[in-house]
PDB file of N, CA and C in Angstrom:
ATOM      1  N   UNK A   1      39.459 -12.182 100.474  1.00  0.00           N
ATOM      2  CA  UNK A   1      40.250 -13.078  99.673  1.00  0.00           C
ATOM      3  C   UNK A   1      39.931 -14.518 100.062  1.00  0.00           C
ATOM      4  N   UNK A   2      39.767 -15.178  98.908  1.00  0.00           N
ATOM      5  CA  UNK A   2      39.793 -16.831  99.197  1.00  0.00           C
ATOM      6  C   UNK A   2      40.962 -17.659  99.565  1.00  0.00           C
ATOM      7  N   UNK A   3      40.425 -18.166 101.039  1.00  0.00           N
ATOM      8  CA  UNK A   3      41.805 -19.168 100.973  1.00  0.00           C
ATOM      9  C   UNK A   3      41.858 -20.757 100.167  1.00  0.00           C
ATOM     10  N   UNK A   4      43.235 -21.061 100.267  1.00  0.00           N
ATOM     11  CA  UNK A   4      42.874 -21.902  99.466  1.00  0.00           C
ATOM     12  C   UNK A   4      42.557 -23.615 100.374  1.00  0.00           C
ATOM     13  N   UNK A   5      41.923 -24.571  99.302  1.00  0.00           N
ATOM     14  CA  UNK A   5      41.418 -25.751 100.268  1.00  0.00           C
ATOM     15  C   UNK A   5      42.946 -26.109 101.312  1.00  0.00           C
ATOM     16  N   UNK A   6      42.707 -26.905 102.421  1.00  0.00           N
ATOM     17  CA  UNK A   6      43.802 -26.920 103.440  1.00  0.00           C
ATOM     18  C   UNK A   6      44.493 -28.493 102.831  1.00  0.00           C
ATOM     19  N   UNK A   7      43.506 -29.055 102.247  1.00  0.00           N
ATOM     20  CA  UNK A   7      43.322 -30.589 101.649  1.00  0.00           C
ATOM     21  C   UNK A   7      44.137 -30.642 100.684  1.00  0.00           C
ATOM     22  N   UNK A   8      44.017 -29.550  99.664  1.00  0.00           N
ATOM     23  CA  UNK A   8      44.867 -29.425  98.177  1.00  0.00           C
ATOM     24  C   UNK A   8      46.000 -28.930  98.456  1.00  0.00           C
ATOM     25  N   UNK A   9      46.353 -27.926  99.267  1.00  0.00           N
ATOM     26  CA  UNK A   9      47.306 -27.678  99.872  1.00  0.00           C
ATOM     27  C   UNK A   9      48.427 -28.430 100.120  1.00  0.00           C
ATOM     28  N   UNK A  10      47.512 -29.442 101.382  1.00  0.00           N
ATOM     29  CA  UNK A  10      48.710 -30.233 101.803  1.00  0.00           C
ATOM     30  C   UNK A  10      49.016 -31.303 100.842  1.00  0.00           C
ATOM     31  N   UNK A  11      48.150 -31.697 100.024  1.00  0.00           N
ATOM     32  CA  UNK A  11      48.334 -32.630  98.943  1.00  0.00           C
ATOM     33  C   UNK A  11      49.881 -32.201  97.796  1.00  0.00           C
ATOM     34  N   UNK A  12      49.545 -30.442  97.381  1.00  0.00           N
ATOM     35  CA  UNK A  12      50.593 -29.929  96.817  1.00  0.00           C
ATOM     36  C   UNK A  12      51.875 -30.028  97.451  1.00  0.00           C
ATOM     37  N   UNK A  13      51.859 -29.553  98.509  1.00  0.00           N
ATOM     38  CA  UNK A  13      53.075 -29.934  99.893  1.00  0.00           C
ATOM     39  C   UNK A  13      53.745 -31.099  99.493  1.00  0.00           C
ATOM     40  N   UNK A  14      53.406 -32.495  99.356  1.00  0.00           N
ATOM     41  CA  UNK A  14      53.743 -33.831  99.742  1.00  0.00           C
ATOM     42  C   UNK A  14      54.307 -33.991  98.216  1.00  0.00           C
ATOM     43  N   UNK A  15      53.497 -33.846  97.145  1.00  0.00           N
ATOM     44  CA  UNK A  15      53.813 -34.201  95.736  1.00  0.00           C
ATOM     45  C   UNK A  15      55.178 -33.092  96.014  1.00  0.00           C
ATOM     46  N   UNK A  16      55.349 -31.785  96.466  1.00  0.00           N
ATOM     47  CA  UNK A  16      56.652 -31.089  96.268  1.00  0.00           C
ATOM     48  C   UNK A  16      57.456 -32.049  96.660  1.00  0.00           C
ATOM     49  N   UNK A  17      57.045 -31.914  97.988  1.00  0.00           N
ATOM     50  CA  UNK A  17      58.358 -32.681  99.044  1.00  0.00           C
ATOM     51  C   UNK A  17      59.217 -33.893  98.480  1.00  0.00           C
ATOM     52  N   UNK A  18      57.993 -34.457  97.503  1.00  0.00           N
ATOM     53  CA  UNK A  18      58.440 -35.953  97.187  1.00  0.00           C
ATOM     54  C   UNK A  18      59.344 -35.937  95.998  1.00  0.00           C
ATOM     55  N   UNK A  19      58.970 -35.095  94.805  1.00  0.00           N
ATOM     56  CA  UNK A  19      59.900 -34.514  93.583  1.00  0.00           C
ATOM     57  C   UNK A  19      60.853 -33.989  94.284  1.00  0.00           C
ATOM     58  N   UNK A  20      61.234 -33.068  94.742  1.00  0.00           N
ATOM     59  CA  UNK A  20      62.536 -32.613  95.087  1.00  0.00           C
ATOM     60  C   UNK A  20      63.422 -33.405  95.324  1.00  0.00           C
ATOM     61  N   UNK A  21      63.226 -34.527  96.496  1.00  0.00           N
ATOM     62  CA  UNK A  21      63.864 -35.426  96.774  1.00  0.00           C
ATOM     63  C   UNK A  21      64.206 -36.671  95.931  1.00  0.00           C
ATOM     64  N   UNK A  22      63.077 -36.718  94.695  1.00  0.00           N
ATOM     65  CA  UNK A  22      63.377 -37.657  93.738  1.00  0.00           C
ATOM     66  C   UNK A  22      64.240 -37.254  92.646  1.00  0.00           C
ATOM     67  N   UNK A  23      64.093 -35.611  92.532  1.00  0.00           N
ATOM     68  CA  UNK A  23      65.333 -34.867  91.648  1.00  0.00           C
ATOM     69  C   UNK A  23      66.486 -34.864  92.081  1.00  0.00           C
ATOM     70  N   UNK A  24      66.647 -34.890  93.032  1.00  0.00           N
ATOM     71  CA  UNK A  24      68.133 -34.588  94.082  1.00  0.00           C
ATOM     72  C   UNK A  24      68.589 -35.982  94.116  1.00  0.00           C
ATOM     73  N   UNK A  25      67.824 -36.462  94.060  1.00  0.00           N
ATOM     74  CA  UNK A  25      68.353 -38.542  93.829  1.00  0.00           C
ATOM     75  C   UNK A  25      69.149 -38.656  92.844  1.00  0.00           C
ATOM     76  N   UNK A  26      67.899 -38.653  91.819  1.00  0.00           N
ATOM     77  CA  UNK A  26      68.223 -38.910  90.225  1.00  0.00           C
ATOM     78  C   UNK A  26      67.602 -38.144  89.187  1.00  0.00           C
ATOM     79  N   UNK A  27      68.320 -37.104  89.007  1.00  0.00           N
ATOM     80  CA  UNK A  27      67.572 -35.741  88.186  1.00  0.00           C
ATOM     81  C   UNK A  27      67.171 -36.162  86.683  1.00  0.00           C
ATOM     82  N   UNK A  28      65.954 -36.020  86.021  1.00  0.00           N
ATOM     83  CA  UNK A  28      66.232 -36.034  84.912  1.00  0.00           C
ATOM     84  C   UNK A  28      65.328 -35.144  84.780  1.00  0.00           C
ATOM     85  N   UNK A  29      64.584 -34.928  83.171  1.00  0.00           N
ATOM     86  CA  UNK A  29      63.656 -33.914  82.738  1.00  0.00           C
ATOM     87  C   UNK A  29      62.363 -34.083  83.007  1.00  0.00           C
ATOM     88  N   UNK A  30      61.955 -35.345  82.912  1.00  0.00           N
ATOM     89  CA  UNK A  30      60.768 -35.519  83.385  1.00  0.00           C
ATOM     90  C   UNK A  30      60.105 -34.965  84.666  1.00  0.00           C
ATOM     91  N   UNK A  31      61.183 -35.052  85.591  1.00  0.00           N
ATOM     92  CA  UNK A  31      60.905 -34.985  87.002  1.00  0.00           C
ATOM     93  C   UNK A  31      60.970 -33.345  87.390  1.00  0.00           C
ATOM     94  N   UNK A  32      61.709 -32.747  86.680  1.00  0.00           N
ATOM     95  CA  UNK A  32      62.112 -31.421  86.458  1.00  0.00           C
ATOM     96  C   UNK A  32      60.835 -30.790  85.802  1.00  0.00           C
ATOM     97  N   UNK A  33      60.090 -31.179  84.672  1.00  0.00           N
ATOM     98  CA  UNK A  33      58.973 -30.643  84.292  1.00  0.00           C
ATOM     99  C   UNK A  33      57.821 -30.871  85.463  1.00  0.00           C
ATOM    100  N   UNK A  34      57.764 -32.252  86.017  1.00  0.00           N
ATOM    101  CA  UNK A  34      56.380 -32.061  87.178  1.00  0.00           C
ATOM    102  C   UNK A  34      56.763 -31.485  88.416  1.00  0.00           C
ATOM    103  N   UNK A  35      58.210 -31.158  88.983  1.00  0.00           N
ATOM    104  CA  UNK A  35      58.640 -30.307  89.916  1.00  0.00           C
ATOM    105  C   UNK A  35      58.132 -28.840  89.527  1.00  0.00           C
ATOM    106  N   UNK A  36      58.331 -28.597  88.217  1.00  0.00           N
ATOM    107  CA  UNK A  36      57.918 -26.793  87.607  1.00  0.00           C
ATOM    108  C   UNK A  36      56.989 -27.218  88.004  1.00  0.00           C
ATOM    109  N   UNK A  37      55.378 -28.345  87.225  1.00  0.00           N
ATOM    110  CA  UNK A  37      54.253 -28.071  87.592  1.00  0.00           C
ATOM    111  C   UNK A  37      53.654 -27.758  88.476  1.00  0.00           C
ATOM    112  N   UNK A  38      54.336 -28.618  89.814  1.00  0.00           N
ATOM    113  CA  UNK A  38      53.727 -28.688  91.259  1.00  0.00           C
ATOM    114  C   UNK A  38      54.363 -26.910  91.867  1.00  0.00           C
ATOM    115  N   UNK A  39      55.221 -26.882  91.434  1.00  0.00           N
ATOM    116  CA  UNK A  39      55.805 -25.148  92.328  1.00  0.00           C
ATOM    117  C   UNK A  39      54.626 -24.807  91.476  1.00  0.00           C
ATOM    118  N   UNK A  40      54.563 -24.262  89.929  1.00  0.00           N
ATOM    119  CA  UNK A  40      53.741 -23.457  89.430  1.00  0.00           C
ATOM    120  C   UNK A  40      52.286 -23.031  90.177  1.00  0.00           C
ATOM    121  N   UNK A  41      51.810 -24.032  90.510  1.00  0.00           N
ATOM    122  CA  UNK A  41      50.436 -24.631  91.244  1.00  0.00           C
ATOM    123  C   UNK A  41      50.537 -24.526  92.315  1.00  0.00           C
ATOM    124  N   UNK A  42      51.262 -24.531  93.002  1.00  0.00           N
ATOM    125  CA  UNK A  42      51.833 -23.674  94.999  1.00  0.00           C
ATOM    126  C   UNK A  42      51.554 -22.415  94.250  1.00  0.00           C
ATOM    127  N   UNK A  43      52.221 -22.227  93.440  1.00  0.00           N
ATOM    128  CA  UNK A  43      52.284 -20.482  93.709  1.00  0.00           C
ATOM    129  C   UNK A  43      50.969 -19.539  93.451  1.00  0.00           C
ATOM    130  N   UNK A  44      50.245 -20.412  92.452  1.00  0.00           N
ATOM    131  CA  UNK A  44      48.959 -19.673  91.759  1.00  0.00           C
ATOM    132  C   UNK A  44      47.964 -19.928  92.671  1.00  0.00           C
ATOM    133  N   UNK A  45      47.786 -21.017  93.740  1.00  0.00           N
ATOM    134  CA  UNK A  45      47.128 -21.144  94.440  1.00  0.00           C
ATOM    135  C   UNK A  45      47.017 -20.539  95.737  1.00  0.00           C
ATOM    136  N   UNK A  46      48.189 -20.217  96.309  1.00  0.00           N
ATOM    137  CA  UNK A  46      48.863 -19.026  97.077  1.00  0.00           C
ATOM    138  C   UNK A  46      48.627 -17.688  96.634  1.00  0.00           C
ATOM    139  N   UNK A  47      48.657 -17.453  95.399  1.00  0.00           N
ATOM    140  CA  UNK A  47      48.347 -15.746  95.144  1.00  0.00           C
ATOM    141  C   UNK A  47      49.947 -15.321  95.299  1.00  0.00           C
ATOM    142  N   UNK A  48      50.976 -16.156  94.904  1.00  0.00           N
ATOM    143  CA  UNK A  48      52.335 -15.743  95.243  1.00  0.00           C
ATOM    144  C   UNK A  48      53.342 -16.246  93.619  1.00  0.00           C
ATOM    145  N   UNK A  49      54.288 -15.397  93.807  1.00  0.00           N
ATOM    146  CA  UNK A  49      55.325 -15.741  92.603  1.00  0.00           C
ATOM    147  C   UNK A  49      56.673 -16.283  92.730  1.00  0.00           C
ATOM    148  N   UNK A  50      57.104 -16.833  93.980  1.00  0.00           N
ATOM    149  CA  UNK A  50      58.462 -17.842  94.271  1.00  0.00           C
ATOM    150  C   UNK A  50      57.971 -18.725  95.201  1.00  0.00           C
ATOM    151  N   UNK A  51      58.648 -20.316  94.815  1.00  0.00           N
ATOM    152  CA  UNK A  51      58.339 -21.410  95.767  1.00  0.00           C
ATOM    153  C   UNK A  51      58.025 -20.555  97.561  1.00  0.00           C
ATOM    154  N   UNK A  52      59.538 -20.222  97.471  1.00  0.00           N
ATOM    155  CA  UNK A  52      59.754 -19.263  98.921  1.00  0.00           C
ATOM    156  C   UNK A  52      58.438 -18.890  99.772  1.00  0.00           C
ATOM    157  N   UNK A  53      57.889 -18.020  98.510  1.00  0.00           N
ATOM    158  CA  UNK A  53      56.663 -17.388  99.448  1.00  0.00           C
ATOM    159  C   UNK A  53      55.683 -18.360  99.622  1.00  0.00           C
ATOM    160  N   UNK A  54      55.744 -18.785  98.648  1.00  0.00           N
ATOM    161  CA  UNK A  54      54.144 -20.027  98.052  1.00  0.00           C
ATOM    162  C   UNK A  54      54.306 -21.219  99.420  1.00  0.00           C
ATOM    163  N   UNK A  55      55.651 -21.541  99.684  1.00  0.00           N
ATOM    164  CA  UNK A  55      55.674 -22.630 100.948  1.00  0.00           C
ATOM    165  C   UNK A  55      55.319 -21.615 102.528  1.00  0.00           C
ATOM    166  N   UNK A  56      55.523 -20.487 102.588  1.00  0.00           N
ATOM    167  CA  UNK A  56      55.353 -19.871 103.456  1.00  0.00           C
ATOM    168  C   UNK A  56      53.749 -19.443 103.628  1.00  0.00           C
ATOM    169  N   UNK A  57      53.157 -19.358 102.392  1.00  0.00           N
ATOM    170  CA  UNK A  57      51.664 -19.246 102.930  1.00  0.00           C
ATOM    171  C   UNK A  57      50.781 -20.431 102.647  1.00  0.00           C
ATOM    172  N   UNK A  58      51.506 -21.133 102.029  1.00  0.00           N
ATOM    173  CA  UNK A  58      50.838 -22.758 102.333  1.00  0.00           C
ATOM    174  C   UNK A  58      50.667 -23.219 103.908  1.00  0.00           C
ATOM    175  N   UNK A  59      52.191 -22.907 104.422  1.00  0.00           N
ATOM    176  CA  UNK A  59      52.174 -22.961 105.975  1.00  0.00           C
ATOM    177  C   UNK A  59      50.731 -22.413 106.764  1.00  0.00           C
ATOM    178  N   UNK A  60      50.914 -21.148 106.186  1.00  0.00           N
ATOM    179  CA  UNK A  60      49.447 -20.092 107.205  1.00  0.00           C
ATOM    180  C   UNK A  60      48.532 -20.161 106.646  1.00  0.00           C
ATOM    181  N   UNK A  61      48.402 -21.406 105.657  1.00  0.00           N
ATOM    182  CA  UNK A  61      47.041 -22.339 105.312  1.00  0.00           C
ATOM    183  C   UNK A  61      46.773 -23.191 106.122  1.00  0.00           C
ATOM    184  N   UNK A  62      47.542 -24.195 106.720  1.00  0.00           N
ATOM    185  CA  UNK A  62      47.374 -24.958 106.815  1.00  0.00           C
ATOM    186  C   UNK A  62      47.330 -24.847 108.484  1.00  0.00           C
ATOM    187  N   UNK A  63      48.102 -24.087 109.054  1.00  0.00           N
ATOM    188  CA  UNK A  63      47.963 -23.186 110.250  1.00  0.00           C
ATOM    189  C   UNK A  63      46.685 -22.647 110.734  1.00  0.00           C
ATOM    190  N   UNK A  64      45.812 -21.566 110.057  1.00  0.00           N
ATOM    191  CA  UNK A  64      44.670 -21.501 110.096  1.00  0.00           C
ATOM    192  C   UNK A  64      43.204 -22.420 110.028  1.00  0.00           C
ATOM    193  N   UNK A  65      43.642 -23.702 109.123  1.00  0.00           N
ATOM    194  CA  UNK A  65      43.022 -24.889 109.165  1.00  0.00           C
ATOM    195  C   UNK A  65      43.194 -25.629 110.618  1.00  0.00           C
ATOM    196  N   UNK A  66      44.313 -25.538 111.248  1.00  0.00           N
ATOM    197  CA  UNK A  66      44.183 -26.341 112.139  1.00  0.00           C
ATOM    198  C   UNK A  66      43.636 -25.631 113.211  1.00  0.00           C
ATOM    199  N   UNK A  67      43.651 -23.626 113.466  1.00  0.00           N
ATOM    200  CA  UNK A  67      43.383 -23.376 114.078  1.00  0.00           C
ATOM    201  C   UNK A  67      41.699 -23.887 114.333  1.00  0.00           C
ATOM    202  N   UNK A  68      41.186 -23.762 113.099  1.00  0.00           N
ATOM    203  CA  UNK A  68      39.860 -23.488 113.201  1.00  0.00           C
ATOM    204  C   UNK A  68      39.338 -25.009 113.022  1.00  0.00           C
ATOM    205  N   UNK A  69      40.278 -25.928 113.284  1.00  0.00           N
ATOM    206  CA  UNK A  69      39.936 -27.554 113.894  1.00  0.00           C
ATOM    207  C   UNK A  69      39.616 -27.959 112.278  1.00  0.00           C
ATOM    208  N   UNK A  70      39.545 -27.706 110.673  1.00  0.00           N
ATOM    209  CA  UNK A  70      38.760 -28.477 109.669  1.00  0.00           C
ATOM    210  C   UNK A  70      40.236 -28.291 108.908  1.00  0.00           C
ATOM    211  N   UNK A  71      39.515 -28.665 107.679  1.00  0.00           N
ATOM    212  CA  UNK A  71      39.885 -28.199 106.337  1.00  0.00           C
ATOM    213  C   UNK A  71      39.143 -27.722 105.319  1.00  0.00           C
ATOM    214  N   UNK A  72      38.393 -27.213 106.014  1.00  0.00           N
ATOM    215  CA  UNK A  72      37.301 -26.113 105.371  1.00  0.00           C
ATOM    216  C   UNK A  72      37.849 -24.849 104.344  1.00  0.00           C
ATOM    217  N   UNK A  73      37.897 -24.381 103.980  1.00  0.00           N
ATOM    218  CA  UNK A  73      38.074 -23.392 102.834  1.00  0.00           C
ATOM    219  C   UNK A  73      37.607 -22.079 103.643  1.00  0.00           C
ATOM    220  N   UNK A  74      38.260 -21.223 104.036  1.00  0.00           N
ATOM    221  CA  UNK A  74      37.572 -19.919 104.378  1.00  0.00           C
ATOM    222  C   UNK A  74      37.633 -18.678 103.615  1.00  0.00           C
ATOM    223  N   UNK A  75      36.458 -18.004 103.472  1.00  0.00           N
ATOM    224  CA  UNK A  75      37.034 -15.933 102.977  1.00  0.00           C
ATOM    225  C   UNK A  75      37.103 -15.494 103.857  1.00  0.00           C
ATOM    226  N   UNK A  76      38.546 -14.526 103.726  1.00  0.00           N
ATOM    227  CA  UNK A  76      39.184 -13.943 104.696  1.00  0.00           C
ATOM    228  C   UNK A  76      38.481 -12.387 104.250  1.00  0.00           C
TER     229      UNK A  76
END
């Protein structure tokens, strides 16, 4: 199985982190449609179907990236 880049990853990570907190501010639809986009895109890139899991193997992306010192892309 392909993992996914450690780079796009954490990039997806930060754009989450940052919508959530901008929805929880000041919710509207806009922000609500690129919050769906960015989960949608955790999850398909993960190989997973709830934020839940999709942040949990983003983690043991980004985990394995650091093990192996890059952000190299590996097949597992």
């Amino acid at each position: 199985m392909l993992m996914p880049d450690a780079t796009f990853v954490r990039t997806l990570l930060s754009r989450y982190a940052d919508l959530q907190m901008r929805h929880c501010e000041r919710p509207s639809q806009e922000l609500r449609w690129q919050l769906d986009d960015v989960t949608y895109t955790l999850c398909v890139c993960t190989g997973t179907r709830t934020i839940r899991d999709a942040l949990a193997a983003a983690d043991r992306v980004l985990e394995q990236a650091a093990a192996r010192g890059s952000d190299e892309p590996q097949a597992a």
